[in-house]
C-alpha atoms as a PDB file:
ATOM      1  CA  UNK A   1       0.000   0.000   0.000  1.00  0.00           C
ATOM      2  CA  UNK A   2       1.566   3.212  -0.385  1.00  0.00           C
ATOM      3  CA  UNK A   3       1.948   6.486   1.430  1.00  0.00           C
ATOM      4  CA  UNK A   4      -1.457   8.346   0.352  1.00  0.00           C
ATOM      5  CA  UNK A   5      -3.817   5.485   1.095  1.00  0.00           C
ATOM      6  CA  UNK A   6      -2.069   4.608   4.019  1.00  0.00           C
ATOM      7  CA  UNK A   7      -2.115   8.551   5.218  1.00  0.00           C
ATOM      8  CA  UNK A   8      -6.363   7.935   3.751  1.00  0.00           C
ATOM      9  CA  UNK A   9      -7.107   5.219   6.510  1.00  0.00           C
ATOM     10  CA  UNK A  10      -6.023   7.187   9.664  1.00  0.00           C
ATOM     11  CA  UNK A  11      -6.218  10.835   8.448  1.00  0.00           C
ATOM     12  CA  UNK A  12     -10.183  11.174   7.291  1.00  0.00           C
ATOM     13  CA  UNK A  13     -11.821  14.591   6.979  1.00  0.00           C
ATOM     14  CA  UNK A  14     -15.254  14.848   9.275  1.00  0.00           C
ATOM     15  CA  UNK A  15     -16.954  14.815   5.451  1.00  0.00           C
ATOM     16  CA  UNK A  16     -15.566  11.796   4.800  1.00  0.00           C
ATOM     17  CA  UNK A  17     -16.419  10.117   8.311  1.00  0.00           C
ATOM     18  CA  UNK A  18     -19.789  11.515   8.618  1.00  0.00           C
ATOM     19  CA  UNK A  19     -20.702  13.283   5.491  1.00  0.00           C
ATOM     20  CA  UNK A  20     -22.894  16.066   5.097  1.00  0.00           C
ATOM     21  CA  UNK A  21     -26.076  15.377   7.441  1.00  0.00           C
ATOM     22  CA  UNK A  22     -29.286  16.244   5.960  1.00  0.00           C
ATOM     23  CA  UNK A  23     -31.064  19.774   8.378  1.00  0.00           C
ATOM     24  CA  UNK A  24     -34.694  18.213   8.623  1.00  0.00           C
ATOM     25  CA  UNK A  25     -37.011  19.312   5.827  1.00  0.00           C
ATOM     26  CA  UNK A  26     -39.381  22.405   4.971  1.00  0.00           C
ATOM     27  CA  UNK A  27     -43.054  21.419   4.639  1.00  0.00           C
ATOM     28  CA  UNK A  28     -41.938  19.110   1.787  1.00  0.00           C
ATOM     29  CA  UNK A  29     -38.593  19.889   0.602  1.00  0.00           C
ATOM     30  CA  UNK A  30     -35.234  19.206   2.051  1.00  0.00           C
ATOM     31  CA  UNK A  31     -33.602  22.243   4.570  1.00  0.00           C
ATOM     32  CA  UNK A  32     -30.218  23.531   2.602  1.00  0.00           C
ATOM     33  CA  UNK A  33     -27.311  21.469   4.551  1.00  0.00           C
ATOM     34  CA  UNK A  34     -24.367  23.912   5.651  1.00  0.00           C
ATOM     35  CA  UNK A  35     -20.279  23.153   6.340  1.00  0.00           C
ATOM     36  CA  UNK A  36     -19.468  26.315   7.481  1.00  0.00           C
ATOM     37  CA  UNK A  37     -21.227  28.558  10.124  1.00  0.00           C
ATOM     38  CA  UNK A  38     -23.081  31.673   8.973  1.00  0.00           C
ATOM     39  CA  UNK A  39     -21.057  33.903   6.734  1.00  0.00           C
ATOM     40  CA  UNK A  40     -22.522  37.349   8.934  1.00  0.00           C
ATOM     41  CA  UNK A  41     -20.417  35.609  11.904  1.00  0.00           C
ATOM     42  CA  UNK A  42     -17.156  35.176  13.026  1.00  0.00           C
ATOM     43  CA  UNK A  43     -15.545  33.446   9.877  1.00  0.00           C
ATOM     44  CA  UNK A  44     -12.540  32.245  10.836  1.00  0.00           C
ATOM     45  CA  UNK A  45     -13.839  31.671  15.047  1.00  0.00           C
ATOM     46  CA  UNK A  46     -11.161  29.828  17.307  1.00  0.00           C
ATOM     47  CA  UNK A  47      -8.811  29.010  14.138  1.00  0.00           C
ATOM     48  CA  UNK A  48      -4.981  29.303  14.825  1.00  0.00           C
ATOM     49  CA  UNK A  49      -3.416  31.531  11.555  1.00  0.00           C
ATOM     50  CA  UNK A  50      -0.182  32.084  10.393  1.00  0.00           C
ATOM     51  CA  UNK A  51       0.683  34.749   7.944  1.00  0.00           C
ATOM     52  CA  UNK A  52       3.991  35.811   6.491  1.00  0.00           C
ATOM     53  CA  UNK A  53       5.220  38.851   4.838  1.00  0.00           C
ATOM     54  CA  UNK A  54       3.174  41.005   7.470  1.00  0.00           C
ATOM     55  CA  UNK A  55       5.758  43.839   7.938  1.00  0.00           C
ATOM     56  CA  UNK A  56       4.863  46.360   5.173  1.00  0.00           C
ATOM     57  CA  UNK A  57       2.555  49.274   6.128  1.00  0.00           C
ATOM     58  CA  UNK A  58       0.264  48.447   3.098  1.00  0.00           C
ATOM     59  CA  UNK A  59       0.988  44.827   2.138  1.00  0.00           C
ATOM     60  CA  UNK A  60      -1.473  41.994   1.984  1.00  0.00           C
ATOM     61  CA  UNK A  61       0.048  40.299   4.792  1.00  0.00           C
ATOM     62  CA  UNK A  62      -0.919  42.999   7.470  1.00  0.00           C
ATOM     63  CA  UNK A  63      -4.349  43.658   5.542  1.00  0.00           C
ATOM     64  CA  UNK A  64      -5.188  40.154   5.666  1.00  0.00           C
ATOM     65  CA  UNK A  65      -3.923  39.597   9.430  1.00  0.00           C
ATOM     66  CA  UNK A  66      -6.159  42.242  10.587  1.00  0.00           C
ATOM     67  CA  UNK A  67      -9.521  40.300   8.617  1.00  0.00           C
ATOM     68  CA  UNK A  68      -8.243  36.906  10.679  1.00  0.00           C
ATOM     69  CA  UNK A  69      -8.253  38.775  14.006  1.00  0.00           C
ATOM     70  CA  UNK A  70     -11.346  40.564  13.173  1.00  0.00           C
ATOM     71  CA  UNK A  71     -13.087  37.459  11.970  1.00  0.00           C
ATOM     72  CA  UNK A  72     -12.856  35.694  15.297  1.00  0.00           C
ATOM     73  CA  UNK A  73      -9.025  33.938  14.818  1.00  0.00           C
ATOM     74  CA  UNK A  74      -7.925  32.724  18.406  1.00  0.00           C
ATOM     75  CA  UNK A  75      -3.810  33.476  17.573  1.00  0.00           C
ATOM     76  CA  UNK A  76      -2.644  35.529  14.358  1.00  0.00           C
ATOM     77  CA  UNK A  77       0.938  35.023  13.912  1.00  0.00           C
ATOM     78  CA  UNK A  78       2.767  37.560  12.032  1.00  0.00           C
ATOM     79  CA  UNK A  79       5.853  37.120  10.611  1.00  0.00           C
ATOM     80  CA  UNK A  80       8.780  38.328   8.233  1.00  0.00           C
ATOM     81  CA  UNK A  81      12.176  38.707   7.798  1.00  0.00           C
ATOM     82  CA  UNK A  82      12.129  42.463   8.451  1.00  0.00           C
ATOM     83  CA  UNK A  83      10.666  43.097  11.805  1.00  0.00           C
ATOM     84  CA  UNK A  84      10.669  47.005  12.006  1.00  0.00           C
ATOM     85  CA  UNK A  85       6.800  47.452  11.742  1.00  0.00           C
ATOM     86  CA  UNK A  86       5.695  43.913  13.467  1.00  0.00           C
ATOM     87  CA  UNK A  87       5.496  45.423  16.778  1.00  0.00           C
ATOM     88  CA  UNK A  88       3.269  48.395  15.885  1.00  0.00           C
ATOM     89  CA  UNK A  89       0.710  46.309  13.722  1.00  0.00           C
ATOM     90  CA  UNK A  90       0.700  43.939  17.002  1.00  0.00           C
ATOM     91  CA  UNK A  91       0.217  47.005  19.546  1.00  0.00           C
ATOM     92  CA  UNK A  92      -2.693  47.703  16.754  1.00  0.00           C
ATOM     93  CA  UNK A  93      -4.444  44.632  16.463  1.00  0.00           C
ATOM     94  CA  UNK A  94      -4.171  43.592  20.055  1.00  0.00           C
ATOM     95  CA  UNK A  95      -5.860  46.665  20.687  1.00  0.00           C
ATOM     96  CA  UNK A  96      -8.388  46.322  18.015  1.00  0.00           C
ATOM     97  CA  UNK A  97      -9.293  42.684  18.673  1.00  0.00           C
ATOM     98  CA  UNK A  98      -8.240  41.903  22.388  1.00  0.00           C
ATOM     99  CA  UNK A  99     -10.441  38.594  22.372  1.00  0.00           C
ATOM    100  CA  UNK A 100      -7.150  37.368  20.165  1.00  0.00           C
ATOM    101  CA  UNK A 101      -3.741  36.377  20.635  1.00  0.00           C
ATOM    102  CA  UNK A 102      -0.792  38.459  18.184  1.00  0.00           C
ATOM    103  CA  UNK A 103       3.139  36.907  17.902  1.00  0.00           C
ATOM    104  CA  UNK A 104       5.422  38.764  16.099  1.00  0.00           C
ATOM    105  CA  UNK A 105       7.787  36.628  14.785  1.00  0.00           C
ATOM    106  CA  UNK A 106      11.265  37.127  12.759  1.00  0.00           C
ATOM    107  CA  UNK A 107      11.196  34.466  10.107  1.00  0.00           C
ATOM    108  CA  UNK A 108      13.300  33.847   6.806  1.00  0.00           C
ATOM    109  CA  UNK A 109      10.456  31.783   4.378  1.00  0.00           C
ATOM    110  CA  UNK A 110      13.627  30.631   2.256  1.00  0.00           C
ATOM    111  CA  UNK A 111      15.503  28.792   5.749  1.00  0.00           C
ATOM    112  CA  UNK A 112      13.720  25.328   6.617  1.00  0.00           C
ATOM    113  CA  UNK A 113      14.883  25.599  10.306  1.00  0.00           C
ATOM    114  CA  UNK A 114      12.953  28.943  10.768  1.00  0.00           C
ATOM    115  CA  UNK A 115       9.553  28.186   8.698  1.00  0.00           C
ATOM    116  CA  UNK A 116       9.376  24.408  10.887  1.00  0.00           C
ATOM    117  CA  UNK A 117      10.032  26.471  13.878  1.00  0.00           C
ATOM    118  CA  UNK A 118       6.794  29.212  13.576  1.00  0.00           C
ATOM    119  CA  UNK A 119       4.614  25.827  12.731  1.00  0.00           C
ATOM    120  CA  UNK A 120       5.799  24.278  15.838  1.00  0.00           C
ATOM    121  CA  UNK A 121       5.287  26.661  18.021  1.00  0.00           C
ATOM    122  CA  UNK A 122       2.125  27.419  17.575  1.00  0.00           C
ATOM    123  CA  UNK A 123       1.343  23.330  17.674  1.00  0.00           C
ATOM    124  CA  UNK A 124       2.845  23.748  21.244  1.00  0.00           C
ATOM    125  CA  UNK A 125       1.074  26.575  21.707  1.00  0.00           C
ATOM    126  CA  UNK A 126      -2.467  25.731  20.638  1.00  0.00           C
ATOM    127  CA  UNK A 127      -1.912  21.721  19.865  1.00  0.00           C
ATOM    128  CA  UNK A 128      -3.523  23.247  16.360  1.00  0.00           C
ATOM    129  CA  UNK A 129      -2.993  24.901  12.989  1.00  0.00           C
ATOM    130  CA  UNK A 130      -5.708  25.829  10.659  1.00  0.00           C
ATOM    131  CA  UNK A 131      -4.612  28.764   8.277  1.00  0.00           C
ATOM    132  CA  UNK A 132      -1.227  29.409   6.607  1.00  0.00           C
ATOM    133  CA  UNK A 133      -0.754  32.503   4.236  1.00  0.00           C
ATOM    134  CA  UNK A 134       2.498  31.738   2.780  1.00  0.00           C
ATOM    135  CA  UNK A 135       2.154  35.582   1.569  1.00  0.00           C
ATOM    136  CA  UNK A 136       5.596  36.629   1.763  1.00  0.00           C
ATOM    137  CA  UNK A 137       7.752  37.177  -1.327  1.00  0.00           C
ATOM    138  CA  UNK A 138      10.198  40.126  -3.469  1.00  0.00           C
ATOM    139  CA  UNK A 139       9.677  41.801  -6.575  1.00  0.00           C
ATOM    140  CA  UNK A 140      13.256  40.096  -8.201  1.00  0.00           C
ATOM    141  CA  UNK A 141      14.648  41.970 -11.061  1.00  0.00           C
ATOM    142  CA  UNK A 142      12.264  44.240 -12.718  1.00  0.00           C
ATOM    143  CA  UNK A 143      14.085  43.958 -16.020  1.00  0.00           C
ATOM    144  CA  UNK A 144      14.238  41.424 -19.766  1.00  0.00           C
ATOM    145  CA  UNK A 145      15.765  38.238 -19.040  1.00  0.00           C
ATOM    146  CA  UNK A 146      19.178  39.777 -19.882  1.00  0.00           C
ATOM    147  CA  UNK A 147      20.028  41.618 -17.157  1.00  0.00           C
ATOM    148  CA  UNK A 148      19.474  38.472 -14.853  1.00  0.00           C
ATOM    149  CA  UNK A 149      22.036  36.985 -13.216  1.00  0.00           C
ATOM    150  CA  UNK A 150      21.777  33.570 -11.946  1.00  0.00           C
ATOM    151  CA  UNK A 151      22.594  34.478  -8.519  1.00  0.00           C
ATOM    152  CA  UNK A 152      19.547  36.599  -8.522  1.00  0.00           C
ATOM    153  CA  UNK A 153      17.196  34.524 -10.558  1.00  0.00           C
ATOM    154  CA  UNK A 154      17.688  32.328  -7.376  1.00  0.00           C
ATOM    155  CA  UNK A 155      17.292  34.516  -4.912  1.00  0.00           C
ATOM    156  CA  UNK A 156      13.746  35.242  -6.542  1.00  0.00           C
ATOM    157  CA  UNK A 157      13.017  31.604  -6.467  1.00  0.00           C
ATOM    158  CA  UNK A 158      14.287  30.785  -2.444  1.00  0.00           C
ATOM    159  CA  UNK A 159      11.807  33.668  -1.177  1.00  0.00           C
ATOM    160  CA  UNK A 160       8.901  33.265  -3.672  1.00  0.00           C
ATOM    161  CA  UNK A 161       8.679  29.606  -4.539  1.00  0.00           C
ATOM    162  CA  UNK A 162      10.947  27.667  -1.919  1.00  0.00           C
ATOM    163  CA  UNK A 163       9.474  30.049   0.876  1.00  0.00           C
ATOM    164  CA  UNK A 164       5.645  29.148  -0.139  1.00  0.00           C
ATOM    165  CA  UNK A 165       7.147  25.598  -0.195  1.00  0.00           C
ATOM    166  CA  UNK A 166       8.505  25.223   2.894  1.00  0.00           C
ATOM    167  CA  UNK A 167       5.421  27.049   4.386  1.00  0.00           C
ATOM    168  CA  UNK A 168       2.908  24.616   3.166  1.00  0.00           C
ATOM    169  CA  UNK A 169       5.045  21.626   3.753  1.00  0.00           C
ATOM    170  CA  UNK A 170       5.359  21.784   7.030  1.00  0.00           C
ATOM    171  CA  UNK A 171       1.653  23.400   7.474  1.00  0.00           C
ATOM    172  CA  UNK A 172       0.363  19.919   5.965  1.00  0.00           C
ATOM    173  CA  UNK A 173       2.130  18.693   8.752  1.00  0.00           C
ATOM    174  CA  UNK A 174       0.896  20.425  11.222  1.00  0.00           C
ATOM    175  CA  UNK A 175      -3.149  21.034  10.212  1.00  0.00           C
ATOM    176  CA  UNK A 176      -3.313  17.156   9.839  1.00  0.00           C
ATOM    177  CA  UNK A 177      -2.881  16.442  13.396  1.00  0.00           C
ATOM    178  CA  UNK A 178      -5.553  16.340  15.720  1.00  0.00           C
ATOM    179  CA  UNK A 179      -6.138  16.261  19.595  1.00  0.00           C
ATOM    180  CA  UNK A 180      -8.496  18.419  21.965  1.00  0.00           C
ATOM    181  CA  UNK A 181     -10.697  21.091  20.256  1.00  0.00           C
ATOM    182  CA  UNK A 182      -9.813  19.922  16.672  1.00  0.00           C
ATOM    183  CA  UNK A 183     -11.405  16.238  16.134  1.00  0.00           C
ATOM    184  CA  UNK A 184     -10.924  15.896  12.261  1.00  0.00           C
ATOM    185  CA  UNK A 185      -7.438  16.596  10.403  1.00  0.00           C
ATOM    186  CA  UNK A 186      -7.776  19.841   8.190  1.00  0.00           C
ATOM    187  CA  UNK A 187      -6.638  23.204   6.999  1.00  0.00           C
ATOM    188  CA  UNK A 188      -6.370  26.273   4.288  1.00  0.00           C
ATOM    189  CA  UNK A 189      -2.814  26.408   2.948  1.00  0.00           C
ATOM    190  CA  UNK A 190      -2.743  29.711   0.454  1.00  0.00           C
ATOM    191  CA  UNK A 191       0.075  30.303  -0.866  1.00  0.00           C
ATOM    192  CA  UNK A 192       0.606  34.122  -2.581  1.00  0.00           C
ATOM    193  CA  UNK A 193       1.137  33.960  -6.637  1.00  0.00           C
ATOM    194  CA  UNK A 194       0.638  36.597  -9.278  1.00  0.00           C
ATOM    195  CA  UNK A 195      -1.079  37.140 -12.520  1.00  0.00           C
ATOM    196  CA  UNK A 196       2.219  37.102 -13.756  1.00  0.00           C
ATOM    197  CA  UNK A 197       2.700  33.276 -12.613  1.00  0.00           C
ATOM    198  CA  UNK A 198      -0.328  33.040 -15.040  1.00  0.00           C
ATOM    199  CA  UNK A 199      -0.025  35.677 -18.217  1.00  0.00           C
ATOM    200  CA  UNK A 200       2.891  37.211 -19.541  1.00  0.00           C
ATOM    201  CA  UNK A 201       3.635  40.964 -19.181  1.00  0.00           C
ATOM    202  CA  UNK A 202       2.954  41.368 -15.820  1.00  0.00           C
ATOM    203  CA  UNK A 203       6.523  40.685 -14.323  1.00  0.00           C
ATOM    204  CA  UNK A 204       9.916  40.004 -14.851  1.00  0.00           C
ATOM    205  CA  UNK A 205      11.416  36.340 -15.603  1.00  0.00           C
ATOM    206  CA  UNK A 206      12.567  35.521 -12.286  1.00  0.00           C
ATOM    207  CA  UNK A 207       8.892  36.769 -10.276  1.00  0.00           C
ATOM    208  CA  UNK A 208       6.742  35.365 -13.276  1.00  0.00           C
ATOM    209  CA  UNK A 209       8.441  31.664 -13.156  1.00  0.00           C
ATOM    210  CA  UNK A 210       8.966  31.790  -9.332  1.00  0.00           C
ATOM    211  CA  UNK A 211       4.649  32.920  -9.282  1.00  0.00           C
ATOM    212  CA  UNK A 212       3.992  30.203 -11.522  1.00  0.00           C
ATOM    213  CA  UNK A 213       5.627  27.116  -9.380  1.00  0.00           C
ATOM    214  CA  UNK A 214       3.619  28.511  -6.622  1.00  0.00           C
ATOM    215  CA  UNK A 215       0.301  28.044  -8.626  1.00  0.00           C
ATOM    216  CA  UNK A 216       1.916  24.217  -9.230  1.00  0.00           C
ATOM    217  CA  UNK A 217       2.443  23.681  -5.706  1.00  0.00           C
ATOM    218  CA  UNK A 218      -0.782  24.593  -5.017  1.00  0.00           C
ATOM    219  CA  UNK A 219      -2.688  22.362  -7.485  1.00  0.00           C
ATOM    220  CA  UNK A 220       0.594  19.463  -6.809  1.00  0.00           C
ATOM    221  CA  UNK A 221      -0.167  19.278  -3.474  1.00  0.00           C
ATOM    222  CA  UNK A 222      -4.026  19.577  -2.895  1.00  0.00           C
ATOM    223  CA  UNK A 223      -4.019  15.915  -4.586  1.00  0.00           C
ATOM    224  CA  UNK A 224      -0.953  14.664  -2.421  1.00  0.00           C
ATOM    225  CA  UNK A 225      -3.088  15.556   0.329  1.00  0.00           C
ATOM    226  CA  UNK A 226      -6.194  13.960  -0.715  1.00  0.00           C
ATOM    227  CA  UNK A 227      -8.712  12.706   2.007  1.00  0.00           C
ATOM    228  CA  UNK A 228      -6.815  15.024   4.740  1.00  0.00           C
ATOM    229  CA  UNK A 229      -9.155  17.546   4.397  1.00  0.00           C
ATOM    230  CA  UNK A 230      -6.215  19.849   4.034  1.00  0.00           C
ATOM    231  CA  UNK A 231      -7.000  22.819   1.149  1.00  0.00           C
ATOM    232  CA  UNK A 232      -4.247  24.372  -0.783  1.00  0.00           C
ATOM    233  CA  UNK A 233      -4.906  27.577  -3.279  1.00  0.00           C
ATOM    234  CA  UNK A 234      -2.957  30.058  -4.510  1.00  0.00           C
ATOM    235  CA  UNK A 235      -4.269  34.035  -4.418  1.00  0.00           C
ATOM    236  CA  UNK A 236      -2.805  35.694  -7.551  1.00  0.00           C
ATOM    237  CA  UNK A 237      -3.292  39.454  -7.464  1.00  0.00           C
ATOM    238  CA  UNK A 238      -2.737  41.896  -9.862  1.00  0.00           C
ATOM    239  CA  UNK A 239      -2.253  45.833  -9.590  1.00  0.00           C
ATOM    240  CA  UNK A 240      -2.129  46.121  -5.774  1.00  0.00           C
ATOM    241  CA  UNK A 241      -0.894  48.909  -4.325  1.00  0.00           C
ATOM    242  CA  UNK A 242       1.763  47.493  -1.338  1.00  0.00           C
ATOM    243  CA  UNK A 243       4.841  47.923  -0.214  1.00  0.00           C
ATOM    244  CA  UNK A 244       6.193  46.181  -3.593  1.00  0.00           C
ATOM    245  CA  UNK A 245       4.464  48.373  -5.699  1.00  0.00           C
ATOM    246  CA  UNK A 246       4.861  51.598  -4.209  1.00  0.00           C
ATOM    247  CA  UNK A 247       7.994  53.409  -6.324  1.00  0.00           C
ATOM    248  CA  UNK A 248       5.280  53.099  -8.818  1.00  0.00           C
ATOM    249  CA  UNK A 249       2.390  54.617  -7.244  1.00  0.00           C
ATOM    250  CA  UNK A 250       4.762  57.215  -6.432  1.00  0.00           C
ATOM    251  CA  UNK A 251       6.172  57.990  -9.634  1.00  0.00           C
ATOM    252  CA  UNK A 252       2.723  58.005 -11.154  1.00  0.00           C
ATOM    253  CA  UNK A 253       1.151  60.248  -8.316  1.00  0.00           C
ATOM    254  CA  UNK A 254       4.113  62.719  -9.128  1.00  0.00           C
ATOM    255  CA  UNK A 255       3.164  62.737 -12.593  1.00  0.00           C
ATOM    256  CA  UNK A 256      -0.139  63.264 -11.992  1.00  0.00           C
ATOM    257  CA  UNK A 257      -1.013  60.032 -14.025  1.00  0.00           C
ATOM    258  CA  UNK A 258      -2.021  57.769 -11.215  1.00  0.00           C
ATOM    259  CA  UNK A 259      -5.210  57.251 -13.075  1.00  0.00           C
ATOM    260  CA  UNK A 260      -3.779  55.177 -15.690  1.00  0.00           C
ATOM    261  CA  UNK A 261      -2.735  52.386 -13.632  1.00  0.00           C
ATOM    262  CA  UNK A 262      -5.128  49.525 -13.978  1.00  0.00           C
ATOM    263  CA  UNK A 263      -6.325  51.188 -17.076  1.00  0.00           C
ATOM    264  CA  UNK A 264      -5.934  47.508 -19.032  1.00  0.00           C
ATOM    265  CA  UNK A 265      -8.320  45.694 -16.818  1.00  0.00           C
ATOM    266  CA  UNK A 266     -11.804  45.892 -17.005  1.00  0.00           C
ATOM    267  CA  UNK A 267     -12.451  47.641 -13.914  1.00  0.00           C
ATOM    268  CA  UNK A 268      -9.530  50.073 -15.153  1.00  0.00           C
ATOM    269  CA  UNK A 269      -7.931  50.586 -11.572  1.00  0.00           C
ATOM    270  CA  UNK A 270      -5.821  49.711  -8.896  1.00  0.00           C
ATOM    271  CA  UNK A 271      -6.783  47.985  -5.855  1.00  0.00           C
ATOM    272  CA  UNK A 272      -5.944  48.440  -2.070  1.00  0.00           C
ATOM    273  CA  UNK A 273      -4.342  44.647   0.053  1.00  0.00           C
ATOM    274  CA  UNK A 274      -7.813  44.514   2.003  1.00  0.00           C
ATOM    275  CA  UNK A 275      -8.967  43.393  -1.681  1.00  0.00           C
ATOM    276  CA  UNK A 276      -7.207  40.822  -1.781  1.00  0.00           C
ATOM    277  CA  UNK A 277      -7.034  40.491   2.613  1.00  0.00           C
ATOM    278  CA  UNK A 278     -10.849  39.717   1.891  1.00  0.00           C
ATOM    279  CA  UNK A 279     -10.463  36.138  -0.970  1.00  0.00           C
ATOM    280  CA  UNK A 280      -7.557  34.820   1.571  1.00  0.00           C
ATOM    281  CA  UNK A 281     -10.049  35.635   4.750  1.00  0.00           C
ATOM    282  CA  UNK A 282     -12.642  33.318   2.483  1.00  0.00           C
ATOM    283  CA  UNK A 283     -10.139  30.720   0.905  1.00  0.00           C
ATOM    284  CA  UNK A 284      -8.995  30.545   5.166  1.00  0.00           C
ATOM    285  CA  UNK A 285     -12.657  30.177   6.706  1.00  0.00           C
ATOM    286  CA  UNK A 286     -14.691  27.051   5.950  1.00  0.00           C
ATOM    287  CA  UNK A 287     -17.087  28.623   3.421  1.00  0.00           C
ATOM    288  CA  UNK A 288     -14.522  27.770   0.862  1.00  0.00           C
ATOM    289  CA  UNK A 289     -14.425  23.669   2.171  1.00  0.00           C
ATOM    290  CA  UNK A 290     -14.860  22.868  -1.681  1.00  0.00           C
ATOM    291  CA  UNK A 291     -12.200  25.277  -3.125  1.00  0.00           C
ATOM    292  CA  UNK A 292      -9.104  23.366  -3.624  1.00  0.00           C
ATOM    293  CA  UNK A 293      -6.109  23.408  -6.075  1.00  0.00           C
ATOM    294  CA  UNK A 294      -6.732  26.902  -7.366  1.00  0.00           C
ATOM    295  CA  UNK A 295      -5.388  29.536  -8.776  1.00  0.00           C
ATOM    296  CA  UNK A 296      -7.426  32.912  -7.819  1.00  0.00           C
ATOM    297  CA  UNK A 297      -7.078  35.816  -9.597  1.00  0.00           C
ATOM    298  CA  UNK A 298      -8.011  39.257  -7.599  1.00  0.00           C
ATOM    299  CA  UNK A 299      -6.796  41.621 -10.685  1.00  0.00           C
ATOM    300  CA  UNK A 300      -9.841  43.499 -11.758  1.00  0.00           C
ATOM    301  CA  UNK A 301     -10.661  41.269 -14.683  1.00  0.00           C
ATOM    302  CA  UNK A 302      -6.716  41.862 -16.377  1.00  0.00           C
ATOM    303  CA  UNK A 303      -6.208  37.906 -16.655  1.00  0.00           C
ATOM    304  CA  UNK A 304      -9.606  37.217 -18.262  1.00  0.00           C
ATOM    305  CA  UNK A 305      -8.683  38.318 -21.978  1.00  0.00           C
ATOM    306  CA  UNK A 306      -5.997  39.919 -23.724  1.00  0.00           C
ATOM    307  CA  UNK A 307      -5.404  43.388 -23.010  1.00  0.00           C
ATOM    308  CA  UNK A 308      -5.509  45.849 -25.326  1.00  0.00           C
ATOM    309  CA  UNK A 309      -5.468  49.423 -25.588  1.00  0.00           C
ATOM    310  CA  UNK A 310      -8.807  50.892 -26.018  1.00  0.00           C
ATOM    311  CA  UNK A 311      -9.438  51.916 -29.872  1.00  0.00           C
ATOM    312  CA  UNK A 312      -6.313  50.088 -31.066  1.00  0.00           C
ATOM    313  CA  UNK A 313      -7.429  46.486 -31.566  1.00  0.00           C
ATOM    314  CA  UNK A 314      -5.426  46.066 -34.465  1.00  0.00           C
END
């Protein structure tokens, strides 16, 4: 027998045990059976998160730590290489949402030793893991293929691919073990691509291959980890104004042509990280239970046909 059917026998999601119960019936019809809790609640209530890349001001990280906390997560770790801002985005959400625990922690997403460590401490912490945002990543060499060394095509790779890697890895681990509070194996591993890892034009070689291996993983592993009940997805935004993005929001603001970015996508702007903070609070909480091997695209509409420039078409 090998390794998946073996992993099948002992680690069954509460689906698989029990199914989906039928609610009772209406007069004559059948009530509408539910996974997940009531989307107006707490959407992510008691569930231990971990997010990396968290230390920008206006990243998706932060953004989408704040929507756990809000949304009833009972720890929100946040964690990055830099560290300079971690405290002050605890101080904030601790005050925000007191009812739930904030670690700042330093992390490297490209060293093994440090990404295992963050998962186990929050198993011996909370004996549980339920969301990882494997969020963090760089914006490699914003230049043609020419200008890339190898050194640094590699770099891109360790942080954006490896890093997602070694998140989810050792995630699966963790969210298939179970114990007090957490019956049934399970979790939401989302792992932070790009449009770019799914069209052309929309980043350099390095950050459009290293974007596209994290859509792979995603998809790769969701069927390694059949029966576990553990989800894995990958968020691919598009014009996001972050951290990453800012020299160009701040070129184009001094140029007074900020309106033109996000002018190829059919909503023809920009977006802010709670945009995005808002698919990977929903890919996290159990109203996604049947999302699984994805790649999502929260870019306006820019990945849905072929961009053109309006009144040019030939």
């Amino acid at each position: 027998m090998t390794a998946v059917p073996k992993r099948r026998l002992t680690a069954l999601t509460k689906q698989l045990v029990e199914g989906i119960p039928s609610e009772g019936t209406f007069e004559d019809i059948p009530r509408i059976r539910h996974v997940a809790g009531p989307s107006a609640g707490q959407r992510v209530q008691g569930k231990v998160v971990i997010v990396t890349g968290c230390n920008s001001t206006i990243g998706i990280g932060r953004a989408s730590a704040h929507q756990y906390a809000q949304n009833g997560a009972k720890a929100v770790y946040i964690c990055d290489y830099a560290t300079d801002h971690l405290d002050k985005h605890k101080r904030e959400m601790s005050q925000l949402y007191p009812e739930c625990e904030v670690h700042c922690v330093k992390v490297d997403v490209g060293d093994e030793a440090q990404v295992k460590a963050v998962v186990d401490q929050a198993m011996e912490k909370y004996g549980r893991l339920d969301i990882m945002f494997a969020n963090a990543g760089v914006v490699g060499v914003p230049n043609t293929y020419e200008h890339i060394t190898s050194d640094a095509f590699t770099n891109t790779l360790r942080v954006n691919t490896v890093g997602v890697f070694l998140c989810a890895k050792y995630a699966a681990i963790a969210m298939q073990k179970t114990g007090p509070g957490k019956e049934y194996p399970g979790g939401s591993i989302i792992g932070t691509a790009s449009v770019a890892g799914l069209r052309s034009n929309a980043g350099g070689t390095d950050y459009s291959a290293s974007k596209a291996a994290v859509v792979s993983i995603a998809q790769t592993m969701s069927y390694q980890l059949s029966g576990t009940g553990v989800r894995v997805n990958a968020l691919c935004p598009g014009v996001i104004e972050t951290g990453m993005t800012k020299a160009m929001y701040d070129r184009a603001r001094d140029r007074g042509t900020e309106r033109k970015i996000g002018q190829l996508n059919p909503l023809q702007r920009g977006a802010v990280a709670d945009e995005v903070a808002r698919v990977a609070l929903f890919l996290g909480s159990d109203e996604a239970s049947y999302v699984n091997g994805q790649a999502w695209a929260v870019c306006g509409g820019l990945s849905a046909g072929h961009p053109f420039v309006p009144g040019k078409l030939g």
